[in-house]
PDB file of N, CA and C in Angstrom:
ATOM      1  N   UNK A   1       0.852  -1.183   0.000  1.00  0.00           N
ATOM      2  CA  UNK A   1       0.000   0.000   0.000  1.00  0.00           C
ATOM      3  C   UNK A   1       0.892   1.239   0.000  1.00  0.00           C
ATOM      4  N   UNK A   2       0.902   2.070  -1.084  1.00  0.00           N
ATOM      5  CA  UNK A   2       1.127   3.297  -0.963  1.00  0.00           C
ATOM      6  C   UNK A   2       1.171   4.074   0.000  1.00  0.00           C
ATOM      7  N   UNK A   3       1.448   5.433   1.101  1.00  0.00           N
ATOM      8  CA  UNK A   3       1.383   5.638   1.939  1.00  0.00           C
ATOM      9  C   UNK A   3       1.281   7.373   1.071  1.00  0.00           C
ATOM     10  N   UNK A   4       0.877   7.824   1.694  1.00  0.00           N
ATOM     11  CA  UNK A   4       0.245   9.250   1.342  1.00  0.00           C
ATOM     12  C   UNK A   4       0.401   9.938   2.443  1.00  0.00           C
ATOM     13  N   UNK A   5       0.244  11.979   1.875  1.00  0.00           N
ATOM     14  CA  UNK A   5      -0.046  12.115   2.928  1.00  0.00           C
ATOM     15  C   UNK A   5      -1.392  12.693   3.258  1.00  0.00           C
ATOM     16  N   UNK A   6      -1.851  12.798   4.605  1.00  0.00           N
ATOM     17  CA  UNK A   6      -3.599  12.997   4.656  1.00  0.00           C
ATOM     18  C   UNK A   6      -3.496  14.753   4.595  1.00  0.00           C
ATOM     19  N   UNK A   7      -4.738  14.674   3.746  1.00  0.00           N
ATOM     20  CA  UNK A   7      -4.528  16.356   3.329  1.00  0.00           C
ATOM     21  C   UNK A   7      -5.981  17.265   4.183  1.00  0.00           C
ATOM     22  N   UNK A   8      -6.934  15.390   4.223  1.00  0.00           N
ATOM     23  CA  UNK A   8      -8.058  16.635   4.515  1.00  0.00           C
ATOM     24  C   UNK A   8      -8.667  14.696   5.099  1.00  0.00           C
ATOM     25  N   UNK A   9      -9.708  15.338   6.518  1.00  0.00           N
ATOM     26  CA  UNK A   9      -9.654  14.381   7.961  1.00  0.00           C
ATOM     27  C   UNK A   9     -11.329  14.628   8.316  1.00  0.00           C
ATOM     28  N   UNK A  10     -11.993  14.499   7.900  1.00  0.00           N
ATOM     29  CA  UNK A  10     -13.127  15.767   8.676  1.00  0.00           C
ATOM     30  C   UNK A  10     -14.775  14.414   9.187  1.00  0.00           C
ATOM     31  N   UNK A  11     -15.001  14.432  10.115  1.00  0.00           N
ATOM     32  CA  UNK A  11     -15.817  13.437  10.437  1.00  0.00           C
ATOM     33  C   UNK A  11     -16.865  14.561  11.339  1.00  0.00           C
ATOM     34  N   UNK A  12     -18.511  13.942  10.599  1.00  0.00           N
ATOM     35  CA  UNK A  12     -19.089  14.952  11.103  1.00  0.00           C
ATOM     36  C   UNK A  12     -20.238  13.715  11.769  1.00  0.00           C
ATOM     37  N   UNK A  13     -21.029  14.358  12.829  1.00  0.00           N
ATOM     38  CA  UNK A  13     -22.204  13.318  13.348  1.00  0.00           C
ATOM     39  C   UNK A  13     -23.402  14.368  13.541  1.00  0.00           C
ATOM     40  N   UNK A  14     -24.607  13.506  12.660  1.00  0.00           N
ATOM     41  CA  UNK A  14     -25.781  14.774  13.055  1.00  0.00           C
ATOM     42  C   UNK A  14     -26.205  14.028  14.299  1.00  0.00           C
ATOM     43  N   UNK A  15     -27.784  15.023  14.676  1.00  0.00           N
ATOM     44  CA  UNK A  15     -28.526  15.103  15.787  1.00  0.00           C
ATOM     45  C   UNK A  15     -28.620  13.568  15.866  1.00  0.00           C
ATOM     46  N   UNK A  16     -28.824  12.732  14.895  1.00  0.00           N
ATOM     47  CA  UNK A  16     -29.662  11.497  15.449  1.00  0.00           C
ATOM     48  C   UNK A  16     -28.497  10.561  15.310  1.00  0.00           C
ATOM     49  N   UNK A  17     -26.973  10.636  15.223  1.00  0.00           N
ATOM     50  CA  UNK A  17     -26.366   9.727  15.837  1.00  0.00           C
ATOM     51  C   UNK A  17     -25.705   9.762  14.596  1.00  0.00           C
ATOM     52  N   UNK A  18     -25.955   9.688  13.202  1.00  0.00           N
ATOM     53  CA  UNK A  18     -25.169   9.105  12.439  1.00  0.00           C
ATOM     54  C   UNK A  18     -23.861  10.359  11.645  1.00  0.00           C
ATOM     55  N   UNK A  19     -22.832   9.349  11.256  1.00  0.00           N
ATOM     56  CA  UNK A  19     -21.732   9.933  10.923  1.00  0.00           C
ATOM     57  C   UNK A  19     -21.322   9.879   9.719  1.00  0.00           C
ATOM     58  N   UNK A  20     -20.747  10.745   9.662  1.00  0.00           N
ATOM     59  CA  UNK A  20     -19.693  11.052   7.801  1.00  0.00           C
ATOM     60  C   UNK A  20     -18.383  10.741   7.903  1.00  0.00           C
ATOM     61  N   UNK A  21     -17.550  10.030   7.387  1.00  0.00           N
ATOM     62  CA  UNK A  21     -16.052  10.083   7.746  1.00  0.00           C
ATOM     63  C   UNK A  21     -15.202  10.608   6.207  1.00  0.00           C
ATOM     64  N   UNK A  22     -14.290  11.542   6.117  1.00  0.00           N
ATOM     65  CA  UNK A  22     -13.876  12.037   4.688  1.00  0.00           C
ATOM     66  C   UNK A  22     -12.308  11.599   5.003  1.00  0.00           C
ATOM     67  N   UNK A  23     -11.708  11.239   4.258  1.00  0.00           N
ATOM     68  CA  UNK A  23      -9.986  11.249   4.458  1.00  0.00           C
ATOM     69  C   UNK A  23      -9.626  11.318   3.274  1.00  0.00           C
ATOM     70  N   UNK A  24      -8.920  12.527   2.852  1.00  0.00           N
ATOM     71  CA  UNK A  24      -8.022  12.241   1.160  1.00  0.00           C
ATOM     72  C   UNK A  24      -6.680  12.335   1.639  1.00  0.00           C
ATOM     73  N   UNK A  25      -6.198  12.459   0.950  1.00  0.00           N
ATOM     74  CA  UNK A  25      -4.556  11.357   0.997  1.00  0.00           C
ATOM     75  C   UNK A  25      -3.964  12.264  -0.087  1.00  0.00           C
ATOM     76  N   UNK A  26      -2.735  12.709  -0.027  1.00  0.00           N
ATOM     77  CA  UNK A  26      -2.608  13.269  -1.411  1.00  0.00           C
ATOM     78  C   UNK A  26      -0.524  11.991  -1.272  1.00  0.00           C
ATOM     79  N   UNK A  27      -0.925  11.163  -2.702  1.00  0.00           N
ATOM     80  CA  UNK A  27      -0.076   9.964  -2.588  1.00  0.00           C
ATOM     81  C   UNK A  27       0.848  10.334  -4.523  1.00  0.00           C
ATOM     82  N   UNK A  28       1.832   9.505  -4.672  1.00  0.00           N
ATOM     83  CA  UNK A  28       2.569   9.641  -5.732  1.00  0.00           C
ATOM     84  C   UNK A  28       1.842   9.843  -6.948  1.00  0.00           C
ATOM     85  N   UNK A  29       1.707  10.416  -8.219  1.00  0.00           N
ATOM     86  CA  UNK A  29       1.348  10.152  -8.859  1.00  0.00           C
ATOM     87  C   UNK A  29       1.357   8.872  -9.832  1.00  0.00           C
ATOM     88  N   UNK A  30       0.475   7.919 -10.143  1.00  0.00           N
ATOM     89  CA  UNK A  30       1.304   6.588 -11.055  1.00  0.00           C
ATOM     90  C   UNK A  30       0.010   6.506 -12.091  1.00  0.00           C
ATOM     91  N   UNK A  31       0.257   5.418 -12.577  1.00  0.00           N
ATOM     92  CA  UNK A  31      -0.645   4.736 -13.402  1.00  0.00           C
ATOM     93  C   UNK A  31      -2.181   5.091 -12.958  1.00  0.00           C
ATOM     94  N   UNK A  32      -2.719   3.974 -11.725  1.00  0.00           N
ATOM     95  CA  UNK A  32      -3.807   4.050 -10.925  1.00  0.00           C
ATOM     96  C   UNK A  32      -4.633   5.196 -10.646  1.00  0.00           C
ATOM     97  N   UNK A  33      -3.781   6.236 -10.200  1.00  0.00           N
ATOM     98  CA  UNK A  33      -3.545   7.238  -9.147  1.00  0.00           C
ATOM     99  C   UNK A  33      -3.662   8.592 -10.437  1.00  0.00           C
ATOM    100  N   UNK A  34      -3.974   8.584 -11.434  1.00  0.00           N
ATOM    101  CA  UNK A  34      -2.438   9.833 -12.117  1.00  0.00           C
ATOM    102  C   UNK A  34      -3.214  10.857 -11.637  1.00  0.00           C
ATOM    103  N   UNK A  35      -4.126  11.220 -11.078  1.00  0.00           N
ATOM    104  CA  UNK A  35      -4.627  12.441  -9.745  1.00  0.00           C
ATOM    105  C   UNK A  35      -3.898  13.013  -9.196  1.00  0.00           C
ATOM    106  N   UNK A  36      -3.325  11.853  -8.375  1.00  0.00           N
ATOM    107  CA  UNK A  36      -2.098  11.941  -7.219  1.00  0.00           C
ATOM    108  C   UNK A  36      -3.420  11.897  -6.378  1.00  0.00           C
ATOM    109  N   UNK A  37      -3.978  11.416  -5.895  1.00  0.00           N
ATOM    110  CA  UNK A  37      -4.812  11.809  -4.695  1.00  0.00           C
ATOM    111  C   UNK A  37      -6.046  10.216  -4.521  1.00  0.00           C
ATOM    112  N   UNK A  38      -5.592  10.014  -3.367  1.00  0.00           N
ATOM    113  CA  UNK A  38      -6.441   8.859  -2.810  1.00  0.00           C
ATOM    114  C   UNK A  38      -7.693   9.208  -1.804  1.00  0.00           C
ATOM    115  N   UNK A  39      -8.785   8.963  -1.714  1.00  0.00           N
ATOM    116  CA  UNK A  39      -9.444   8.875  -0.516  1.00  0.00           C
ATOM    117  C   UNK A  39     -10.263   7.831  -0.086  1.00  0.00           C
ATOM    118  N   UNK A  40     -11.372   8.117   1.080  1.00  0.00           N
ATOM    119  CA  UNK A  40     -12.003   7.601   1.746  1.00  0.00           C
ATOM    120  C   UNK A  40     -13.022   7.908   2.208  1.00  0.00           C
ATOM    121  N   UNK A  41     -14.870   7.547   1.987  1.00  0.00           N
ATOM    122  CA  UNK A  41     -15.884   8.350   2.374  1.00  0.00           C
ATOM    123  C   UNK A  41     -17.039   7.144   2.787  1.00  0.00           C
ATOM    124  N   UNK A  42     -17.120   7.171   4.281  1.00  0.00           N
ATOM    125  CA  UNK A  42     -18.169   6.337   5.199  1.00  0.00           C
ATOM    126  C   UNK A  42     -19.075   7.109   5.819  1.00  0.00           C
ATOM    127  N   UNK A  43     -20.650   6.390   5.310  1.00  0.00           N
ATOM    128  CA  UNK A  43     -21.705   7.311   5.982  1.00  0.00           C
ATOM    129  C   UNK A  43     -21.883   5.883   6.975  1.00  0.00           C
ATOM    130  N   UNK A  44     -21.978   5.567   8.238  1.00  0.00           N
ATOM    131  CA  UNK A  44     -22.393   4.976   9.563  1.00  0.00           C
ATOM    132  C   UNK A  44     -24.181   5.689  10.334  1.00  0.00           C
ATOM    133  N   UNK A  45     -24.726   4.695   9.766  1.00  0.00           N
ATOM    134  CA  UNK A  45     -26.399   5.392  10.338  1.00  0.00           C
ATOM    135  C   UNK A  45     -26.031   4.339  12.095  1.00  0.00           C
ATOM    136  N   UNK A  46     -26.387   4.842  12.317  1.00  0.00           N
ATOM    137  CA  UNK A  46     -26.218   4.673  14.170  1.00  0.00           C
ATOM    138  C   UNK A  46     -27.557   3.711  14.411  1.00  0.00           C
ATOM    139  N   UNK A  47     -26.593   2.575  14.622  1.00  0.00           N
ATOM    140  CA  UNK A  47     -27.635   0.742  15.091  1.00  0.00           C
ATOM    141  C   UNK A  47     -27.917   0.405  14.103  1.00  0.00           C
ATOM    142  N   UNK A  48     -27.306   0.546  12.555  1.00  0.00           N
ATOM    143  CA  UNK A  48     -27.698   0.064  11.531  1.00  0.00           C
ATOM    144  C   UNK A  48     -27.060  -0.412  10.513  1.00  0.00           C
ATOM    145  N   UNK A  49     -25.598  -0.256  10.534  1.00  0.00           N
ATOM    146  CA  UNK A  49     -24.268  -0.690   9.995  1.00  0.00           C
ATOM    147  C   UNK A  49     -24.402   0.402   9.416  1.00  0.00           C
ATOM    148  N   UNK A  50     -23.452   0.110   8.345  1.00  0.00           N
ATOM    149  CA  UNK A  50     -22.747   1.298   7.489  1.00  0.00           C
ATOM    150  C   UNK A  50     -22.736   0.787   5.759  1.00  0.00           C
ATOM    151  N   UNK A  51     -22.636   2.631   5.415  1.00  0.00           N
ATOM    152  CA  UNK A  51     -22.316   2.104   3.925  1.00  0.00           C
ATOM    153  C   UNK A  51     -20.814   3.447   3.471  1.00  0.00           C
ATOM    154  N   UNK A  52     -20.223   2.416   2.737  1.00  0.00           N
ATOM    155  CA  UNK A  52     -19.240   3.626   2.420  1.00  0.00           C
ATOM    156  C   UNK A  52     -18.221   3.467   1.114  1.00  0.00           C
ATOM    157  N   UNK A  53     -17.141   3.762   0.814  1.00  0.00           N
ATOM    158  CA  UNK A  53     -16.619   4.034  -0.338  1.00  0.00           C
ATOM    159  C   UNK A  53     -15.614   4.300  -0.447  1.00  0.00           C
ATOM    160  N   UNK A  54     -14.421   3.794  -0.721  1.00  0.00           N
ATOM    161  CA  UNK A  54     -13.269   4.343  -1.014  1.00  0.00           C
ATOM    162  C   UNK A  54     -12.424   3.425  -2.358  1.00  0.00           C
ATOM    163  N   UNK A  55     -11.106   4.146  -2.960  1.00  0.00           N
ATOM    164  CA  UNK A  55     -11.131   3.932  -3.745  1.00  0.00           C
ATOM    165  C   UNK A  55      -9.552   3.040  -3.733  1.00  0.00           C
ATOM    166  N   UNK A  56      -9.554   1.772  -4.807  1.00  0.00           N
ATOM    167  CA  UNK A  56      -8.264   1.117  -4.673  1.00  0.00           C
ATOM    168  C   UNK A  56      -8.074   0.609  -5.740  1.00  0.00           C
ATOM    169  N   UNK A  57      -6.569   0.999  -6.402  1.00  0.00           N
ATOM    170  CA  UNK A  57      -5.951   0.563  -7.858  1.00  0.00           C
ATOM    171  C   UNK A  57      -7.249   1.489  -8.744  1.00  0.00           C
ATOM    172  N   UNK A  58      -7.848   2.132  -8.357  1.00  0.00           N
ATOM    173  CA  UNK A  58      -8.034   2.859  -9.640  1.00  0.00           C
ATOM    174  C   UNK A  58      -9.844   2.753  -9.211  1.00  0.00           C
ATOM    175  N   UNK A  59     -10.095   2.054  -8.380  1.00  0.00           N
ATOM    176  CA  UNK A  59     -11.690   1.260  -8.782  1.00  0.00           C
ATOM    177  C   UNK A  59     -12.347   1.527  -7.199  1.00  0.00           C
ATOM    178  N   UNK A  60     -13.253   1.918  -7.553  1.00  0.00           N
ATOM    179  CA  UNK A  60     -14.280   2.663  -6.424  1.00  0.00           C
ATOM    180  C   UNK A  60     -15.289   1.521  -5.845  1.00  0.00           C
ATOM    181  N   UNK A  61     -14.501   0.885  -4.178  1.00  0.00           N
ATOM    182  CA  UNK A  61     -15.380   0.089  -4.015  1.00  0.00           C
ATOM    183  C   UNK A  61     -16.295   0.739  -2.490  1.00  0.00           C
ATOM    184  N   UNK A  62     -17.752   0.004  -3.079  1.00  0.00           N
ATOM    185  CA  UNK A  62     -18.273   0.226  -2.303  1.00  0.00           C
ATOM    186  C   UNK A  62     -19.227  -0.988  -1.403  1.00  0.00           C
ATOM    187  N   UNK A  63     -19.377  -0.881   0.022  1.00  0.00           N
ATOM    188  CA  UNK A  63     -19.985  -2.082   0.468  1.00  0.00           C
ATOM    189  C   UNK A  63     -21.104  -1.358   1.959  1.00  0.00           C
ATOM    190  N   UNK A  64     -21.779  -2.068   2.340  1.00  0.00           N
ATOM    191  CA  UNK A  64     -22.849  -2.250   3.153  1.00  0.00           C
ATOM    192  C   UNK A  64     -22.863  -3.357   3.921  1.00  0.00           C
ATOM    193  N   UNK A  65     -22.851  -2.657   5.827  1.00  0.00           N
ATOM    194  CA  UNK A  65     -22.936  -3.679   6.055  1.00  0.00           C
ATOM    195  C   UNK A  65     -23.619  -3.935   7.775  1.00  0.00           C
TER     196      UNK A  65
END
């Protein structure tokens, strides 16, 4: 895994419990990447699992759970 550095961190929670999590990464430019910039984005509904998204080798996965 590449190692980056985190450019932007920001996790927010509304009134009824649930949360946002943001992390971008700013990492080498390559093939995958040619952005230069990696991240990470989880919405968590509170007692209900989560759904969220981030991105790897190029491809935006997302899961629920």
């Amino acid at each position: 895994m590449v190692r980056g550095r985190l450019v932007l961190h920001e996790r927010v929670t509304d009134e009824l419990g649930n949360t946002v999590e943001m992390k971008i990464w700013q990492v080498p430019v390559s093939e995958d990447k040619p952005h230069g910039y990696k991240y990470s984005l989880v919405y968590i509904v509170e007692e209900n699992g989560s759904s969220g998204m981030t991105t790897r080798k190029g491809k935006v996965i997302t899961g629920i759970s």
